[in-house]
Protein backbone atom coordinates (compact mmCIF):
# COMPACT_ATOMS: atom_id res chain seq x y z
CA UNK A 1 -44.61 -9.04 6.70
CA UNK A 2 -41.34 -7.47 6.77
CA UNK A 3 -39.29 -6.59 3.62
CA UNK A 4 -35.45 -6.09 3.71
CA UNK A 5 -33.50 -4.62 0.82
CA UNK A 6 -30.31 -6.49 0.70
CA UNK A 7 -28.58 -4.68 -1.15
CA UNK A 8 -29.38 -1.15 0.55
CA UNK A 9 -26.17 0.57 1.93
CA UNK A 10 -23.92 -2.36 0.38
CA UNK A 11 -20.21 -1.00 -0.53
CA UNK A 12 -19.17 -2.69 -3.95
CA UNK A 13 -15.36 -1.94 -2.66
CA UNK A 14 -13.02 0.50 -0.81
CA UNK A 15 -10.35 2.17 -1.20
CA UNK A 16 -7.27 2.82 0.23
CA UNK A 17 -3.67 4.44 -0.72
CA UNK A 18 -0.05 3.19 -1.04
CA UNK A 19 2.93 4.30 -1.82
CA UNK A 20 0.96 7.55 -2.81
CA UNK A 21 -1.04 6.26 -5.23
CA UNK A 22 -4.98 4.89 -4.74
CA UNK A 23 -6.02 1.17 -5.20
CA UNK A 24 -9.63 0.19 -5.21
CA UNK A 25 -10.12 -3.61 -3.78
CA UNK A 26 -13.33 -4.80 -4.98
CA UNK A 27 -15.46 -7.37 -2.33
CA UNK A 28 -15.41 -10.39 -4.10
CA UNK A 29 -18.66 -12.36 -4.74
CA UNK A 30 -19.79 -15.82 -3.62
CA UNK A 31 -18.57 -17.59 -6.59
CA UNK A 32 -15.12 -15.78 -6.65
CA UNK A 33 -14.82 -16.21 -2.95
CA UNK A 34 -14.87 -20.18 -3.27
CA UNK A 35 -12.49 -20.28 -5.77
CA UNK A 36 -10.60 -18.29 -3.74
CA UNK A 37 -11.08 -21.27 -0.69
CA UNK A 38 -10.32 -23.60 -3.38
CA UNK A 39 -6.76 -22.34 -3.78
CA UNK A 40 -6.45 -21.30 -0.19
CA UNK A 41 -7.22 -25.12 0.32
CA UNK A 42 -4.36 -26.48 -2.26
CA UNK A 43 -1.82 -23.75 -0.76
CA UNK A 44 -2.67 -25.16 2.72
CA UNK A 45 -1.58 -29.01 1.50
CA UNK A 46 1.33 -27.49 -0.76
CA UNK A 47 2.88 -24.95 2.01
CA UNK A 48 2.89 -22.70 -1.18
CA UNK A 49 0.91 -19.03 -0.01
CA UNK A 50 1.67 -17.36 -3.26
CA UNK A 51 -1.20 -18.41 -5.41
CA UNK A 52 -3.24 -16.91 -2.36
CA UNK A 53 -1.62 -14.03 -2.68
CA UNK A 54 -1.88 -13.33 -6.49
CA UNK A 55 -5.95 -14.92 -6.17
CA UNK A 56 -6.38 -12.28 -3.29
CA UNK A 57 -4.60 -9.50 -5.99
CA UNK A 58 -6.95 -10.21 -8.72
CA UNK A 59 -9.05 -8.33 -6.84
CA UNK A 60 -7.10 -4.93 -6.09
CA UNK A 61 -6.68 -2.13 -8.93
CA UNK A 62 -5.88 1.12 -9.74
CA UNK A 63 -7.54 3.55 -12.39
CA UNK A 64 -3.94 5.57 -12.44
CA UNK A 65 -2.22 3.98 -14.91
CA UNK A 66 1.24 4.62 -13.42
CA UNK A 67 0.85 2.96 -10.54
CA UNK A 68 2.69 -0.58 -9.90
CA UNK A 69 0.94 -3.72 -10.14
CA UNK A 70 -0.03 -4.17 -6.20
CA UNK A 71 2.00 -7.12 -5.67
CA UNK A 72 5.26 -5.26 -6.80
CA UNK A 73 4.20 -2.24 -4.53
CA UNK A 74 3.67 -4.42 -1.70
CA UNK A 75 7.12 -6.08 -1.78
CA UNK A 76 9.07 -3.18 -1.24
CA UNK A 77 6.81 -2.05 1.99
CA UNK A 78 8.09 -2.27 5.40
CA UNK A 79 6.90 -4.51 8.18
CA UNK A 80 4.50 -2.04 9.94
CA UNK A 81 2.78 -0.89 6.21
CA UNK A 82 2.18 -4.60 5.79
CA UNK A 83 1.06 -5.27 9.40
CA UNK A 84 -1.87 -2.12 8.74
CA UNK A 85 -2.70 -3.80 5.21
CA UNK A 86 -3.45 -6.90 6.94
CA UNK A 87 -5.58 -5.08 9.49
CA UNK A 88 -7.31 -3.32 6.70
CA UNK A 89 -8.26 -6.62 4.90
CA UNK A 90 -9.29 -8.13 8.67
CA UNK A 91 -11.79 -4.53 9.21
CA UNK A 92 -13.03 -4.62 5.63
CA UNK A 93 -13.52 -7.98 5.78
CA UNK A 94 -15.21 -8.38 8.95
CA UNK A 95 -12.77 -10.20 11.18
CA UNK A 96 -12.62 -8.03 14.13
């Protein structure tokens, strides 16, 4: 009989840094990740991606205090920053 450990070598989240400071993003679980489809699903009907946006933010932080709420960060970013984000989410994420 085999035996697997699921939750051997399992990252809880991962880090990465913007604008010089250091966000944590934090793999959401099951639960959170259908409530997550259940606004993606609303936004797709309403044309309205925001909701999506600040649903996909809940899960991003920082433990420096001074650093700006992701959301505001990301706004002032250029094209190509955003473009690498978006392949960091699609790597961490598993889509490629």
């Amino acid at each position: 009989m085999s035996t697997y450990n699921l939750n051997d070598n399992v990252q809880e989240s991962f880090e990465f840094i913007l604008g010089g400071f250091t966000y944590k993003m934090k793999f959401p679980t099951v639960e959170e990740t259908e409530a997550v489809q259940a606004v993606l699903q609303e936004a797709e009907k309403s044309k309205d991606t925001s909701k999506v946006l600040e649903q996909m933010y809940q899960f991003i932080s920082s433990d420096n205090k001074e650093a700006p709420a992701i959301g505001d960060i990301l706004k002032k970013q250029s094209i190509k920053v955003i473009q690498n984000f978006n392949e960091m989410i699609k790597t961490e994420f598993g889509g490629q």
